[in-house]
N, C-alpha and C. Protein backbone atom coordinates (compact mmCIF):
# COMPACT_ATOMS: atom_id res chain seq x y z
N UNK A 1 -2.83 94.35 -5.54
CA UNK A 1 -2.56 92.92 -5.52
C UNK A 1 -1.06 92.70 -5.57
N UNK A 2 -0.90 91.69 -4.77
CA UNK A 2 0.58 91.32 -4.83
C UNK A 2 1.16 90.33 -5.94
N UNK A 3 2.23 90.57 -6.14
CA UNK A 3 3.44 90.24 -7.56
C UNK A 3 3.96 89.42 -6.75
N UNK A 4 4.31 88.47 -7.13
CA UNK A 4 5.24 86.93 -6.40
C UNK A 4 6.27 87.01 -7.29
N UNK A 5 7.37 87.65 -6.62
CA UNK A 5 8.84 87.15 -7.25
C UNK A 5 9.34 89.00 -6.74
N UNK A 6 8.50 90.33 -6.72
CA UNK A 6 8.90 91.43 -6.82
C UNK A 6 9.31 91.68 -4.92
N UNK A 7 10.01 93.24 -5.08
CA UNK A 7 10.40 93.06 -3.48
C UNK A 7 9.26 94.33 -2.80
N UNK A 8 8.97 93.94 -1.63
CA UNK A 8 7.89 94.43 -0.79
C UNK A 8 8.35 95.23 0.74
N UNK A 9 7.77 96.52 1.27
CA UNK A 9 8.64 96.48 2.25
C UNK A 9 6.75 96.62 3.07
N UNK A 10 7.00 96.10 4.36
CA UNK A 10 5.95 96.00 5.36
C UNK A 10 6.26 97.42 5.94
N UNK A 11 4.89 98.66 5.88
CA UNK A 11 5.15 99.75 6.53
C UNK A 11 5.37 99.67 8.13
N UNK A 12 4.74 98.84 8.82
CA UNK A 12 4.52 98.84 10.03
C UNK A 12 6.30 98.61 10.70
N UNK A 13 7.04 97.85 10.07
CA UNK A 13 8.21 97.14 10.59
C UNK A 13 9.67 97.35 9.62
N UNK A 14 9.06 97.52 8.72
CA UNK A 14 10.08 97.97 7.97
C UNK A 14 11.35 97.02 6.84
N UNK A 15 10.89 95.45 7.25
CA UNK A 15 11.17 94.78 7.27
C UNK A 15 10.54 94.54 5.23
N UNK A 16 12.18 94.44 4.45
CA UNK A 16 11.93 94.22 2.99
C UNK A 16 12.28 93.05 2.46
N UNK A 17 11.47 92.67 1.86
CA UNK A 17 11.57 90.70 1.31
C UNK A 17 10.87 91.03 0.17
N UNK A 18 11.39 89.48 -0.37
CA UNK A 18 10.36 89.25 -2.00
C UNK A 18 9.38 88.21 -1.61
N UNK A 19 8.37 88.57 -2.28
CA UNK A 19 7.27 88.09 -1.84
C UNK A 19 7.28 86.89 -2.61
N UNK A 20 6.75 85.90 -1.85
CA UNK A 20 7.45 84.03 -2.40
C UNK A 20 5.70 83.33 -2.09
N UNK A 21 4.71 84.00 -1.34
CA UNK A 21 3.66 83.09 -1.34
C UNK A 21 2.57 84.30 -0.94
N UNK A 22 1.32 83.82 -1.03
CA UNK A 22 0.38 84.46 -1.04
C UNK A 22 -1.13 83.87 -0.70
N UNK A 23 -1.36 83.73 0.39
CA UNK A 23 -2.66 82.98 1.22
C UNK A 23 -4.02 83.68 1.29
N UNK A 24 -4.76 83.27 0.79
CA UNK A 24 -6.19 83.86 0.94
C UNK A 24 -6.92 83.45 1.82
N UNK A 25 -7.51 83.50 2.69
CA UNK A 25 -8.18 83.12 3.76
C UNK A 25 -9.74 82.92 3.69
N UNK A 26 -10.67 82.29 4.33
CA UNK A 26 -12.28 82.20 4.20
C UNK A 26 -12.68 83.63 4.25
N UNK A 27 -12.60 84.18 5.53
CA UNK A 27 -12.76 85.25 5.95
C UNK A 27 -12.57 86.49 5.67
N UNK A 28 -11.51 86.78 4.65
CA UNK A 28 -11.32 87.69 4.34
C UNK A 28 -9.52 87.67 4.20
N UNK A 29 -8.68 87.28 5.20
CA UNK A 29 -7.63 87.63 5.44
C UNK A 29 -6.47 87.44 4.40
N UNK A 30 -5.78 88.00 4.20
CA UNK A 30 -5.03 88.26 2.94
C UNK A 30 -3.29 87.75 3.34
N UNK A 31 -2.70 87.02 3.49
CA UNK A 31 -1.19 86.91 4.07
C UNK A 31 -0.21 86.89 2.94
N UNK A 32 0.97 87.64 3.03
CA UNK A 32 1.81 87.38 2.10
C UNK A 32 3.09 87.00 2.92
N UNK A 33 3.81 85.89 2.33
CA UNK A 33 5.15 85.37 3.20
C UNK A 33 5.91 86.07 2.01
N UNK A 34 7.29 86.70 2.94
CA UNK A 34 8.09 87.44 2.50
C UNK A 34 9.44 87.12 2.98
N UNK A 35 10.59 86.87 2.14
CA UNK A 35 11.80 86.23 2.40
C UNK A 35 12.89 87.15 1.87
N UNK A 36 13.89 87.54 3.21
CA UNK A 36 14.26 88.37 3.26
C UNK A 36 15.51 88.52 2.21
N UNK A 37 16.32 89.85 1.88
CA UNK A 37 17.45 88.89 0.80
C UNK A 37 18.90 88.81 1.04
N UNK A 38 18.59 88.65 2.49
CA UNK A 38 20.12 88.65 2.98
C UNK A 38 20.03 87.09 3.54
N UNK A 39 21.46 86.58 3.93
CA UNK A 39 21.94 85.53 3.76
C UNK A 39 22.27 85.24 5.82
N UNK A 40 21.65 84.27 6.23
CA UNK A 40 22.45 83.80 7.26
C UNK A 40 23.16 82.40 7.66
N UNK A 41 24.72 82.42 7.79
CA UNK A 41 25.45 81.50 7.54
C UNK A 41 25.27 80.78 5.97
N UNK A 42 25.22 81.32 4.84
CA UNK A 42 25.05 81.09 3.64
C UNK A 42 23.62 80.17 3.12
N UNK A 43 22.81 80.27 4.26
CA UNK A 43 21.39 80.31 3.88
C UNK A 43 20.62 81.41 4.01
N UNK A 44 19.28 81.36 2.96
CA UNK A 44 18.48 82.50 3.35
C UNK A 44 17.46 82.11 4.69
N UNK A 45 17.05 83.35 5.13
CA UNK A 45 16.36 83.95 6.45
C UNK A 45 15.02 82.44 5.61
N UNK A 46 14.49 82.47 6.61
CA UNK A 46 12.82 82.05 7.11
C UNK A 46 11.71 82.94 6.00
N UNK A 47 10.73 82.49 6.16
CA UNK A 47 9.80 82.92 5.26
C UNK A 47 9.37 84.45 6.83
N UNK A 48 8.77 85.37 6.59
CA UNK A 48 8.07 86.23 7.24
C UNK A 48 6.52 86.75 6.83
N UNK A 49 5.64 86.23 7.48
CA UNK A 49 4.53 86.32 7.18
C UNK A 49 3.52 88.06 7.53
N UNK A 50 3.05 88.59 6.07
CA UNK A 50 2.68 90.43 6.63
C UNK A 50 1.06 90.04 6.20
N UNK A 51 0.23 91.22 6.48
CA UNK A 51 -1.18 91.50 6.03
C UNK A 51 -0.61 91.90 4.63
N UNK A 52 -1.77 91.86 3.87
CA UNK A 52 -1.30 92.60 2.33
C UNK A 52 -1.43 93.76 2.39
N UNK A 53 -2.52 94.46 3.28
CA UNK A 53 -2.65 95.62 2.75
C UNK A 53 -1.71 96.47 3.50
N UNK A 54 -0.58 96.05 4.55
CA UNK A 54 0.40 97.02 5.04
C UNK A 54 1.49 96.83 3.99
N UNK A 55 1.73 96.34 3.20
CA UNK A 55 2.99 96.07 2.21
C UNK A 55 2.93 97.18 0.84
N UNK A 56 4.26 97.94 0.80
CA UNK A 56 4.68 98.72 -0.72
C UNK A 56 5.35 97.85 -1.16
N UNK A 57 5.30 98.12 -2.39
CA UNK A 57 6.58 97.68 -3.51
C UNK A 57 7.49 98.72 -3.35
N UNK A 58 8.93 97.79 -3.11
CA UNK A 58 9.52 98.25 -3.23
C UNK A 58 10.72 99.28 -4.52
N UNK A 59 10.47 97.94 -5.31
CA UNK A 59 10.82 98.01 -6.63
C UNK A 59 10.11 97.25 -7.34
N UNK A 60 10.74 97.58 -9.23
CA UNK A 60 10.02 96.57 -9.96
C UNK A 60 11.00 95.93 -10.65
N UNK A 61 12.51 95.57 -9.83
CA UNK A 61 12.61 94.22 -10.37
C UNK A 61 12.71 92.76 -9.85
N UNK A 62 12.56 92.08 -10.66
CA UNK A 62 13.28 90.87 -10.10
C UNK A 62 13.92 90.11 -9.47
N UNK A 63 12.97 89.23 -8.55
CA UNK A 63 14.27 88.82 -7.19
C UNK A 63 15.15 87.64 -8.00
N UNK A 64 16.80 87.96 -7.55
CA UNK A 64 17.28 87.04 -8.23
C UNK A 64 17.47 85.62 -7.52
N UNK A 65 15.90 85.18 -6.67
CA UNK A 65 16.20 83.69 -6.25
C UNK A 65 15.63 82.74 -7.62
């Protein structure tokens, strides 16, 4: 199960964010939006939406948003 606030990397893409939301679906489907922690033009990136079950933890600390 996913931790909201810890950082996650998607195996498929490689692509590492802290995980900021977490969607359950009727059907089964599991989504976690993941926001990346780098900065463009002194805002952060877009939310990025993964399956749960392709996502590691990356670490266990604290995103400092």
């Amino acid at each position: 199960m996913i931790t909201l606030g810890l950082s996650y990397e998607d195996k498929t893409t490689g692509f590492v964010g802290v995980a900021m939301s977490r969607t359950e679906y009727l059907y089964g489907s599991v989504r976690v939006g993941l926001q990346g922690t780098t900065l463009k033009d002194g805002k952060p990136l877009d939310w990025i939406y993964f399956d749960e079950q392709a996502l590691v933890k990356e670490n266990t600390k604290k995103s400092p948003f």
